[in-house]
Protein backbone atom coordinates (compact mmCIF):
# COMPACT_ATOMS: atom_id res chain seq x y z
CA UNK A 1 0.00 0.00 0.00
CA UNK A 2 1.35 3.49 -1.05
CA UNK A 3 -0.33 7.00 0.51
CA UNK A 4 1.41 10.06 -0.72
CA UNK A 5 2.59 12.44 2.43
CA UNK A 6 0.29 14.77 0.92
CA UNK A 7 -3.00 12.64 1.41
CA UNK A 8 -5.06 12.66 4.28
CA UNK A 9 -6.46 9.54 5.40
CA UNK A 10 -8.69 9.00 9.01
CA UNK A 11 -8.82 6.54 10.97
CA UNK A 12 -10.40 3.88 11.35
CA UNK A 13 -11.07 2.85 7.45
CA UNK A 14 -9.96 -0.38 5.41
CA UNK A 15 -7.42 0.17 2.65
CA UNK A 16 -6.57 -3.28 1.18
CA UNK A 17 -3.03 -4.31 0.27
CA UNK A 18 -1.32 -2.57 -3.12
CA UNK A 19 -3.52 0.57 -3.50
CA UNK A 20 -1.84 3.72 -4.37
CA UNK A 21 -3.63 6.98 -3.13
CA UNK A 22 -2.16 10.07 -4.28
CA UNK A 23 -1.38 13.78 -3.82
CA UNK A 24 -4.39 15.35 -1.75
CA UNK A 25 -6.21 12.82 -1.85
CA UNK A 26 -8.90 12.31 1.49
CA UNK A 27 -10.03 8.71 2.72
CA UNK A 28 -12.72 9.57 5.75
CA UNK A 29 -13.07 7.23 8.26
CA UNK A 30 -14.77 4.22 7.81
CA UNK A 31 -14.65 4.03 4.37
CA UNK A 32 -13.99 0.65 3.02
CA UNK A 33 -11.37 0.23 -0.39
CA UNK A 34 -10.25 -2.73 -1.16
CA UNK A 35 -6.84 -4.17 -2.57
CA UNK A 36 -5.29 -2.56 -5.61
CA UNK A 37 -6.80 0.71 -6.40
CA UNK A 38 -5.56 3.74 -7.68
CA UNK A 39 -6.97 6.75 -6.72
CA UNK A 40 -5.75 9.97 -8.49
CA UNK A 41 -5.24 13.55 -7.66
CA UNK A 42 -7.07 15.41 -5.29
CA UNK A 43 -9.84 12.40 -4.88
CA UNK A 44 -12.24 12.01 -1.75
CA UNK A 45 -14.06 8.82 -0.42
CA UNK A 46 -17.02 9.54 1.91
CA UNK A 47 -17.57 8.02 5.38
CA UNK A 48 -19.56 4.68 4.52
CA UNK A 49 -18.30 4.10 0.74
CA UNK A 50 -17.13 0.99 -0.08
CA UNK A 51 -14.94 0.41 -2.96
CA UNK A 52 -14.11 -3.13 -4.19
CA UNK A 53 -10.38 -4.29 -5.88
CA UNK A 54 -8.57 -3.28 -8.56
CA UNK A 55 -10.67 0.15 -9.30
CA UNK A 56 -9.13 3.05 -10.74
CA UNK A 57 -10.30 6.43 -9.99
CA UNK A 58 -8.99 9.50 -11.99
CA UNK A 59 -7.94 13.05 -10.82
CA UNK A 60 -10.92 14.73 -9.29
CA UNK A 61 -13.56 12.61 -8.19
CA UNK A 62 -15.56 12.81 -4.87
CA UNK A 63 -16.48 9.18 -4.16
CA UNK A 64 -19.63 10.22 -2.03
CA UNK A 65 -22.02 8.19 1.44
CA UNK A 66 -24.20 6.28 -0.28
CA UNK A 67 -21.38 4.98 -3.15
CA UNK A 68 -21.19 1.13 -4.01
CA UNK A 69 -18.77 0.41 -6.18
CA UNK A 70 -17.56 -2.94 -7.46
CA UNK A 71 -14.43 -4.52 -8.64
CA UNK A 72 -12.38 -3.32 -11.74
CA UNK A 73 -15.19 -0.01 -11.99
CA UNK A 74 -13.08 2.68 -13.97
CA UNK A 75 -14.02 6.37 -12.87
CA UNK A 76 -12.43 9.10 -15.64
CA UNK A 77 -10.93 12.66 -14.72
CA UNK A 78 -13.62 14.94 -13.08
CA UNK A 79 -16.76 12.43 -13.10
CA UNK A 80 -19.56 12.99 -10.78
CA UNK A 81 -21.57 11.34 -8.24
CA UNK A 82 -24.33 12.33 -6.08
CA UNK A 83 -26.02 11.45 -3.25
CA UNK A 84 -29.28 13.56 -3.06
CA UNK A 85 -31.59 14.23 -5.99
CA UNK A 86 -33.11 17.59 -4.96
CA UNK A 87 -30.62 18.93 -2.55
CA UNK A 88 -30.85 22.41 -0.54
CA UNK A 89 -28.73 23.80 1.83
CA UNK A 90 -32.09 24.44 4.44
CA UNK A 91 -32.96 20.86 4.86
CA UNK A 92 -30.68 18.51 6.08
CA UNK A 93 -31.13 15.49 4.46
CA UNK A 94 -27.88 13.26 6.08
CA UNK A 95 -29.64 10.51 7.35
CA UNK A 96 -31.61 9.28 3.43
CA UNK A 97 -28.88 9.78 1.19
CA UNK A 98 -29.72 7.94 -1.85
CA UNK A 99 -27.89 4.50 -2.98
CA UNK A 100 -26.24 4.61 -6.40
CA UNK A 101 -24.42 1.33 -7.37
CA UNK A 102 -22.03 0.79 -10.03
CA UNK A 103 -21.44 -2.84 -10.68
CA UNK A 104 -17.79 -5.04 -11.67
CA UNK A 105 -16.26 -3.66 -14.30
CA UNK A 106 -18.42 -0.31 -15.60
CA UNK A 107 -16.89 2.64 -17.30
CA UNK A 108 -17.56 6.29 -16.17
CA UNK A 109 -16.13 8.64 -18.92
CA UNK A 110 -14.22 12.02 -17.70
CA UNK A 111 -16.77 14.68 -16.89
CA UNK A 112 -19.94 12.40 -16.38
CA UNK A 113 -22.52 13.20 -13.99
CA UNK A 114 -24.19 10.02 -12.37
CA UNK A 115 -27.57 11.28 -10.66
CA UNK A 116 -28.07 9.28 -7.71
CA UNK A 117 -30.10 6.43 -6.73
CA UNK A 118 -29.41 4.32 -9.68
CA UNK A 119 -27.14 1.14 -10.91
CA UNK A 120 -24.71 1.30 -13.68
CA UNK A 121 -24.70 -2.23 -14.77
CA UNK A 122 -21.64 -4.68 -15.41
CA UNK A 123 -19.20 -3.65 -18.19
CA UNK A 124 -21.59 -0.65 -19.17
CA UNK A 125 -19.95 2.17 -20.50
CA UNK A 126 -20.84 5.65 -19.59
CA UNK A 127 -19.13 8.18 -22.44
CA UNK A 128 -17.83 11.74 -21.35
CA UNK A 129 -20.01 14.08 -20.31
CA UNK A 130 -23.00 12.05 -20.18
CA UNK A 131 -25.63 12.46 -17.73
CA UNK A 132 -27.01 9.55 -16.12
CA UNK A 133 -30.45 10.02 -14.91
CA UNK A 134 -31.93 6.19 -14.74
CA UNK A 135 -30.93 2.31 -14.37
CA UNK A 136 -28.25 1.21 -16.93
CA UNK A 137 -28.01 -2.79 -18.53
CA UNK A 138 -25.28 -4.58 -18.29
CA UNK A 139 -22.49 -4.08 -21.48
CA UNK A 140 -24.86 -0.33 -22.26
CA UNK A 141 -23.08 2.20 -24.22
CA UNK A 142 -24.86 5.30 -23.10
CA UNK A 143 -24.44 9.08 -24.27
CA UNK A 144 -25.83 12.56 -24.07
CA UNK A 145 -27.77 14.36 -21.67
CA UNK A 146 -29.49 12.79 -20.74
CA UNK A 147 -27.90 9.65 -21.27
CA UNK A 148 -29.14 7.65 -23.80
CA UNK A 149 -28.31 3.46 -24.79
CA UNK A 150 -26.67 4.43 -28.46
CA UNK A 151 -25.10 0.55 -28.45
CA UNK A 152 -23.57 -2.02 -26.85
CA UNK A 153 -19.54 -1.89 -25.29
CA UNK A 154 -17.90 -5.50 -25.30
CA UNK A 155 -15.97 -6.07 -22.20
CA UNK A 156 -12.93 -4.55 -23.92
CA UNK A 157 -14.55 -1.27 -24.47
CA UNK A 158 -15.39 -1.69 -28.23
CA UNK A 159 -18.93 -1.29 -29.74
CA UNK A 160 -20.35 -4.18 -30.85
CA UNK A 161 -21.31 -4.30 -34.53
CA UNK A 162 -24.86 -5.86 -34.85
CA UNK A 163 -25.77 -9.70 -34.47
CA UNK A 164 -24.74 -12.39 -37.37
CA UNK A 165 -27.64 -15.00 -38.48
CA UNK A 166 -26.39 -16.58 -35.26
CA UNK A 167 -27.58 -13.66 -33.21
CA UNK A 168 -23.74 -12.95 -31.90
CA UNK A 169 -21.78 -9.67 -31.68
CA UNK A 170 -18.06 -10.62 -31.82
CA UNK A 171 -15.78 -7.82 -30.23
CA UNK A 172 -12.91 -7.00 -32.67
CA UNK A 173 -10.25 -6.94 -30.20
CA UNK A 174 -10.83 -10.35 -28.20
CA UNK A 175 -12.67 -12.15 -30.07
CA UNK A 176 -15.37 -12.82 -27.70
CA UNK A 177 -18.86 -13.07 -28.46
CA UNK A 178 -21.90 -11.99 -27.13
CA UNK A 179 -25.83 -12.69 -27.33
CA UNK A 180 -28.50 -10.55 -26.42
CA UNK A 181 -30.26 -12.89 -24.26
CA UNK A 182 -33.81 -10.78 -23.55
CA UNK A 183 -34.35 -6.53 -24.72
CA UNK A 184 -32.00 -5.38 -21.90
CA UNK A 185 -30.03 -8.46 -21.65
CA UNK A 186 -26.84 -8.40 -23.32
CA UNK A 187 -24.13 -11.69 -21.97
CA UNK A 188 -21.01 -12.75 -23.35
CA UNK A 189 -20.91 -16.40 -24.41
CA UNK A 190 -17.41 -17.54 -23.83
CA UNK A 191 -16.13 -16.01 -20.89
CA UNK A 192 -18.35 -15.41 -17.46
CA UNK A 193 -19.17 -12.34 -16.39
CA UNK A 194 -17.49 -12.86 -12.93
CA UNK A 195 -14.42 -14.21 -14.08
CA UNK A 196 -11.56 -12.18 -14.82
CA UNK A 197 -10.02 -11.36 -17.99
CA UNK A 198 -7.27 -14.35 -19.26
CA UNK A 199 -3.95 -12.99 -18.52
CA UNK A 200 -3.12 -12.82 -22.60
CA UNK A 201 -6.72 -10.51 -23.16
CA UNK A 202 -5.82 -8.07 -19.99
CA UNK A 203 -3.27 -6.25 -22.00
CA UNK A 204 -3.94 -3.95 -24.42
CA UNK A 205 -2.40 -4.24 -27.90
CA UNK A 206 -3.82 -1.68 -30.25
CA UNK A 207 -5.24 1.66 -29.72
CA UNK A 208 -9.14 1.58 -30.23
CA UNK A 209 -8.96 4.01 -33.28
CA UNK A 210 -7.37 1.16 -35.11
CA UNK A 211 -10.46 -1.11 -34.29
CA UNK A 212 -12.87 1.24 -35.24
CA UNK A 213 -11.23 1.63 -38.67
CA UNK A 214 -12.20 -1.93 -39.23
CA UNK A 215 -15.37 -2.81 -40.85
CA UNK A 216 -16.27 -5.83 -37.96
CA UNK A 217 -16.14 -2.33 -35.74
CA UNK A 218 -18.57 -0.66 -36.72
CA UNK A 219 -17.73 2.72 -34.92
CA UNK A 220 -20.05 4.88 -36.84
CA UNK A 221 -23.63 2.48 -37.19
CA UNK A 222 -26.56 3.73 -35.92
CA UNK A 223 -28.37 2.43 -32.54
CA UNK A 224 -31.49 0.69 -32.91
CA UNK A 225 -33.23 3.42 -31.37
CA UNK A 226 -31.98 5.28 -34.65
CA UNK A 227 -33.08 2.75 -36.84
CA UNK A 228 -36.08 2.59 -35.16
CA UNK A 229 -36.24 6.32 -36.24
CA UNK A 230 -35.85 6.08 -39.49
CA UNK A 231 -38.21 3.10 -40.10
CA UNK A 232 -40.64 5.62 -38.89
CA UNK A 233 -39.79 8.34 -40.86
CA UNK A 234 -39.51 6.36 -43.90
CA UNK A 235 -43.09 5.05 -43.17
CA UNK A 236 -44.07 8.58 -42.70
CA UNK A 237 -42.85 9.49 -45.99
CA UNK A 238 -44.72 6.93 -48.12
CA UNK A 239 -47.89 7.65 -46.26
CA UNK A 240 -47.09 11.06 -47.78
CA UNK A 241 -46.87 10.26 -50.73
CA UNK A 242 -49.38 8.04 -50.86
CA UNK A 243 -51.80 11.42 -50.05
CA UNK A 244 -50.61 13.50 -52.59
CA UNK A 245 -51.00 11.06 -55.36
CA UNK A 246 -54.73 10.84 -54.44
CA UNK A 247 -55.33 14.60 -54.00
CA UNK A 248 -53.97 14.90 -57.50
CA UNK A 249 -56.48 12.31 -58.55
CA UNK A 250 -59.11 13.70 -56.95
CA UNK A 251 -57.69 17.29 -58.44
CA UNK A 252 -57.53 15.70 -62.31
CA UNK A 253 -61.20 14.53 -61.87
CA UNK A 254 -62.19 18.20 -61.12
């Protein structure tokens, strides 16, 4: 375990063995982190938090009561949490903070807001800047404010092109596949979603900019929701046109 002479941390909290916490960083008491973890610059952890192994928290981030995070949970530069939905300074509100949980393995992109009382699933992916305002599936890539599903993120943080005639989603970089089980139910078929990665896979090898040049990518292909938008419009349109060849009909019978 490392703690830079800068950090403050009380007593008594849990720290497991081979985290690093750095400059001005403050761990309040009772707070639970376990074995691992990196915690940036200038970081806090709430009274009550607990933190599970191997997470990695960026410069910036206030880790607030009410916080569950899992194993492996990647927080970027500057993210938010929250702990109360319609806060004012008048009413003190300590004792119902709301729970937010964000489960093994989740991505929070640098300056995302996570509104509290929900659960960012396993392996979701939350891009930059998004807000977060509801529950998110397991493997969901979600964007915008607010935060929308625009995809699926395999476990190695690539977008999943859509299913083959076999229904599978193959991520470019590992090779694993995935099936979309139910709607909102996205699991990879060869490797469990509690086990971790195969020594050979937990090493990067390529930067994802040369995945998403690659047609099996599909970086740029729209969501379903979008697809689901344009099947409308293009009904729209032919209902359109269908009207205006009858009014001119109607208008040559005249």
């Amino acid at each position: 375990m490392f703690i830079h002479p800068s950090a403050c941390v009380d007593q008594p909290c849990q720290i497991g063995p081979g985290t690093k916490i750095w400059h001005f960083c403050h761990i309040m008491r009772d707070a639970t982190i376990g074995r691992e973890c990196i915690f940036g610059q200038n970081c806090f952890v709430s009274s009550g938090v607990t933190i599970g192994d191997r997470v990695k928290v960026q410069n910036n981030v206030s880790i607030y009561a009410g916080t569950t995070i899992e194993d492996e949970v990647f927080l970027g530069p500057s993210c938010v949490l929250t702990n109360v939905t319609n806060p004012r300074a008048q009413v003190n509100r300590h004792s119902i903070y709301e729970e937010t949980a964000i489960r093994r393995g989740a991505t929070i992109g640098a300056n995302a807001t996570i509104v509290c009382g929900v659960t960012i699933g396993r392996y979701a992916f939350i891009g930059a800047g998004a807000v977060v305002t509801r529950d998110v599936p397991d493997y969901a890539l979600m964007l915008g404010n607010p935060a929308r599903q625009r995809g699926w993120m395999s476990r190695h943080g690539h977008r999943l092109s859509r299913a083959d005639s076999g229904g599978l989603m193959t991520c470019p970089e590992s090779g694993f596949r995935y099936r979309l089980e139910a709607p909102d139910v996205l699991r990879c078929v060869d490797l469990d979603e509690d086990e971790p990665l195969p020594a050979e896979q937990a090493v990067g090898k390529a930067e994802y900019r040369s995945f998403a040049r690659e047609p099996s990518a599909v970086s740029n292909q729209p969501s379903d929701v979008e697809h689901q938008k344009v099947n409308v419009e293009s009904q729209m349109s032919k209902e359109c046109r269908k009207t205006n060849i009858k009014k001119k009909q109607m208008s040559n019978r005249k």
